[in-house]
Protein backbone atom coordinates (compact mmCIF):
# COMPACT_ATOMS: atom_id res chain seq x y z
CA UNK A 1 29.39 -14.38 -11.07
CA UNK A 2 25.51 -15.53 -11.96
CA UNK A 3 22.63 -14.67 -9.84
CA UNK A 4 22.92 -17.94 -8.84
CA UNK A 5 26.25 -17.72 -7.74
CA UNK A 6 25.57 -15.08 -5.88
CA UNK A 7 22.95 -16.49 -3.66
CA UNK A 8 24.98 -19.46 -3.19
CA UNK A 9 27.56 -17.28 -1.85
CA UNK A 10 24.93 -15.28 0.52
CA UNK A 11 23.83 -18.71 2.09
CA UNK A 12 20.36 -17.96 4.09
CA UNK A 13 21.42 -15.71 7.05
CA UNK A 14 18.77 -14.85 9.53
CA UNK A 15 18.72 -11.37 9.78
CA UNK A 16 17.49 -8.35 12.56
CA UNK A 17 14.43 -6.52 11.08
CA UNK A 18 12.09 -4.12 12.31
CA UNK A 19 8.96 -3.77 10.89
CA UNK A 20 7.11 -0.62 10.83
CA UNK A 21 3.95 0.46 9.98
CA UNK A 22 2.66 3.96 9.27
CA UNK A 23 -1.13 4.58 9.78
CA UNK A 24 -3.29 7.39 10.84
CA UNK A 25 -5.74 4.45 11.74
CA UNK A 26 -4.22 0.75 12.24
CA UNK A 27 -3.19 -0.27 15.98
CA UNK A 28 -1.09 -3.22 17.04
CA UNK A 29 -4.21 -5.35 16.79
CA UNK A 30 -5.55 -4.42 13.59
CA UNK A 31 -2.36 -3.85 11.19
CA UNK A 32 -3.11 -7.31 9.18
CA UNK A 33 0.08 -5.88 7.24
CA UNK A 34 2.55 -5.47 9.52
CA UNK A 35 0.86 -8.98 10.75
CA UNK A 36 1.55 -10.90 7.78
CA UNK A 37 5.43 -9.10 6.91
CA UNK A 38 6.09 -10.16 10.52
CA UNK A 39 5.03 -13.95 9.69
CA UNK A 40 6.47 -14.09 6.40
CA UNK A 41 9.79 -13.01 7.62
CA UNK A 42 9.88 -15.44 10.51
CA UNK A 43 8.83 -18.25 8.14
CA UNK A 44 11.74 -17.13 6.01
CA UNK A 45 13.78 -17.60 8.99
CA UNK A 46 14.31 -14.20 9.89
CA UNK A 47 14.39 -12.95 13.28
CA UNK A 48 12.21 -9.75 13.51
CA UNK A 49 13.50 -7.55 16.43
CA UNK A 50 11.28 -4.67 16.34
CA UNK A 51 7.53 -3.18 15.29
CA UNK A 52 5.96 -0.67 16.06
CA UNK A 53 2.76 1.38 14.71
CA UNK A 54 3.13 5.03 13.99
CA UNK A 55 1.01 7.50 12.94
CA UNK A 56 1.79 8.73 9.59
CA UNK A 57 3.82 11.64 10.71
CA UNK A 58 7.49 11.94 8.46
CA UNK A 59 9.33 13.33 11.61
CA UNK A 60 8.38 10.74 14.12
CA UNK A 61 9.02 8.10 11.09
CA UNK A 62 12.00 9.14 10.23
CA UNK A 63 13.03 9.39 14.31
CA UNK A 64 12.39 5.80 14.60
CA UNK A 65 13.76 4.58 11.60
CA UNK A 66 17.42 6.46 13.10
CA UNK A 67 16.64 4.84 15.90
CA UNK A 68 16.42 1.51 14.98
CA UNK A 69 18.67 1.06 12.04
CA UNK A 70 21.89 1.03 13.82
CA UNK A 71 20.51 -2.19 15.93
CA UNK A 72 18.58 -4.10 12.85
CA UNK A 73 20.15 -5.61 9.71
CA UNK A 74 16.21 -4.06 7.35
CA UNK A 75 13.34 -2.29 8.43
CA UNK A 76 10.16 -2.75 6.48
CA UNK A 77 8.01 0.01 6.75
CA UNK A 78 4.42 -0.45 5.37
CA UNK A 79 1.87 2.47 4.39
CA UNK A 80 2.12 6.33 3.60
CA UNK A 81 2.84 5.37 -0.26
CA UNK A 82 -0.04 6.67 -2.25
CA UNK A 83 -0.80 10.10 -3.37
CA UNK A 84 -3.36 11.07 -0.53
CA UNK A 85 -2.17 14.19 1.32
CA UNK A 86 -1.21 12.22 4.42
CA UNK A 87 1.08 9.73 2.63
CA UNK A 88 4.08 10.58 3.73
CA UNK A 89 6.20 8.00 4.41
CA UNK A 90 8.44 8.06 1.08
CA UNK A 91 9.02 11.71 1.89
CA UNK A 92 10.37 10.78 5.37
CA UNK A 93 11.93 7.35 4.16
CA UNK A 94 13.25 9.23 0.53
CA UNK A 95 15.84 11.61 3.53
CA UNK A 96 17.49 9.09 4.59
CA UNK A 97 18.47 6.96 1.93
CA UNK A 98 22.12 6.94 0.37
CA UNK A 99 21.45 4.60 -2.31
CA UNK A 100 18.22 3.74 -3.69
CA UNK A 101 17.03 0.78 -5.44
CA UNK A 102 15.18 2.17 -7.95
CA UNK A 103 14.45 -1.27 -9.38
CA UNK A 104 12.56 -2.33 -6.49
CA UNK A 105 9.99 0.10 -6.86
CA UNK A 106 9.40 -0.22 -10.50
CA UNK A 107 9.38 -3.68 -10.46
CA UNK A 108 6.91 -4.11 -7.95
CA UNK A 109 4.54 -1.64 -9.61
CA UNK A 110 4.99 -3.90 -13.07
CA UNK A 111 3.78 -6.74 -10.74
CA UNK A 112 1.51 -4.97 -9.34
CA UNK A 113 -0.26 -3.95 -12.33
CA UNK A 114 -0.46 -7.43 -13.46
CA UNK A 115 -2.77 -8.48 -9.87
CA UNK A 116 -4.39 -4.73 -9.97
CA UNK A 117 -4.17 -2.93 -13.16
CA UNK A 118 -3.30 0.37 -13.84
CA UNK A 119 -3.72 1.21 -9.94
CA UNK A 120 -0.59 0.14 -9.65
CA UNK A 121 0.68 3.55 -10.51
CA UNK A 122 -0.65 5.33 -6.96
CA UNK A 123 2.29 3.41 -5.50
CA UNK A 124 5.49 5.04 -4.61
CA UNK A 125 6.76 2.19 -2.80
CA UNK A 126 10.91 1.88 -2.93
CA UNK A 127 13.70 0.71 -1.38
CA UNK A 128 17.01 1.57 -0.91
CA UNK A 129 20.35 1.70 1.61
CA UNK A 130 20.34 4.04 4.91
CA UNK A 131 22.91 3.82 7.01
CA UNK A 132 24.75 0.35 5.33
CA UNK A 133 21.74 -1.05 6.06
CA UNK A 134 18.23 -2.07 4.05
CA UNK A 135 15.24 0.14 4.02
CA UNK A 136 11.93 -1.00 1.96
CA UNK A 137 8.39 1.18 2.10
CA UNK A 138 5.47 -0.56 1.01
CA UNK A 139 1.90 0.43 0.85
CA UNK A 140 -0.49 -0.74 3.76
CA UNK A 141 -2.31 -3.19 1.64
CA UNK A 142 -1.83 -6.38 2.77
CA UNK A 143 -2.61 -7.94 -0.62
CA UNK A 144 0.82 -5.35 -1.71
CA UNK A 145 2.80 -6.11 1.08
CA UNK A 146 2.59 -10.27 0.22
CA UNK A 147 3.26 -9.27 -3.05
CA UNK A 148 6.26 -7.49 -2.16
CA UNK A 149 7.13 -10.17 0.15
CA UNK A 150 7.03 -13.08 -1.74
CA UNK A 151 8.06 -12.37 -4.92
CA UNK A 152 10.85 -9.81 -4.27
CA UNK A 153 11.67 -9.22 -0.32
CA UNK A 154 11.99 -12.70 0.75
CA UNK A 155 13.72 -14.16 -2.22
CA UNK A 156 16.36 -11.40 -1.82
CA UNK A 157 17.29 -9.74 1.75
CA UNK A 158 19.79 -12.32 2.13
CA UNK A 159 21.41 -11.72 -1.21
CA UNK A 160 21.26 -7.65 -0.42
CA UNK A 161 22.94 -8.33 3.61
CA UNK A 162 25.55 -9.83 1.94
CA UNK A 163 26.10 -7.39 -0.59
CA UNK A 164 25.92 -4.79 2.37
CA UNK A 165 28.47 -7.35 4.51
CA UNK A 166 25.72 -7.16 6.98
């Protein structure tokens, strides 16, 4: 079956997804990330049942993730991806994971590189299956996170639900 076939086949389902965001120093009112992944996802028809800001703290991230998943469909989680010794976010996101989508992570760092140059390579964003369900970390920027969005997220979480009979 083609690419095409396949997202013929996974129609446009609205799906559950949380949206967290992991920041030592964003609140509710100034995460213009989790912002803008919230309104993307609801223009792209998708219901999004859940956000929250946490510090960036792997235990408390990886609490709510468990937490959540069994309820949502995806959780986005946004920051925690560089190098800097509080990123931790892939460490806590990494635990959970029983597949990963290594793909995702190295094609958004090609794209990436073509908006930022070799920057690009301070990102360890990824995503991958917890729990039958869809898991994506992506840094805080909100300039990455539309990236990520629009030209890989939003074009496929339907095709990946259906893959995951969500």
């Amino acid at each position: 079956m083609s690419v095409e076939q396949h997202h013929r086949h996974a129609g446009h389902k609205s799906l559950k997804v949380g949206v967290l965001t992991a920041s030592d120093t964003r609140s509710p009112e100034t995460d213009e990330s989790g912002r803008l992944i919230r309104k993307m996802l609801a223009a792209a028809g998708h219901r999004v049942e859940y956000y929250e800001v946490l510090p960036d703290d792997p235990a408390r991230i990886r609490a709510a993730l468990l937490d959540k998943l069994a309820q949502l469909d995806a959780i986005i989680v946004n920051g925690g991806t560089g190098i800097s010794a509080r990123d931790s976010t892939i460490e806590a996101v990494r635990t959970l994971l029983d597949k990963e989508l290594e793909g995702f992570g190295e094609l958004f760092r090609y794209l990436s590189y073509q908006e930022i140059g070799p920057a690009a390579i301070l990102s360890r964003a990824l995503a991958g299956v917890a729990m039958g369900k869809i898991v994506v970390s992506l840094p805080g920027a909100p300039e990455a996170c539309r990236l990520a969005m629009e030209k890989l997220l939003i074009p496929e979480l339907a095709h990946m639900a259906h893959l995951l009979k969500l």
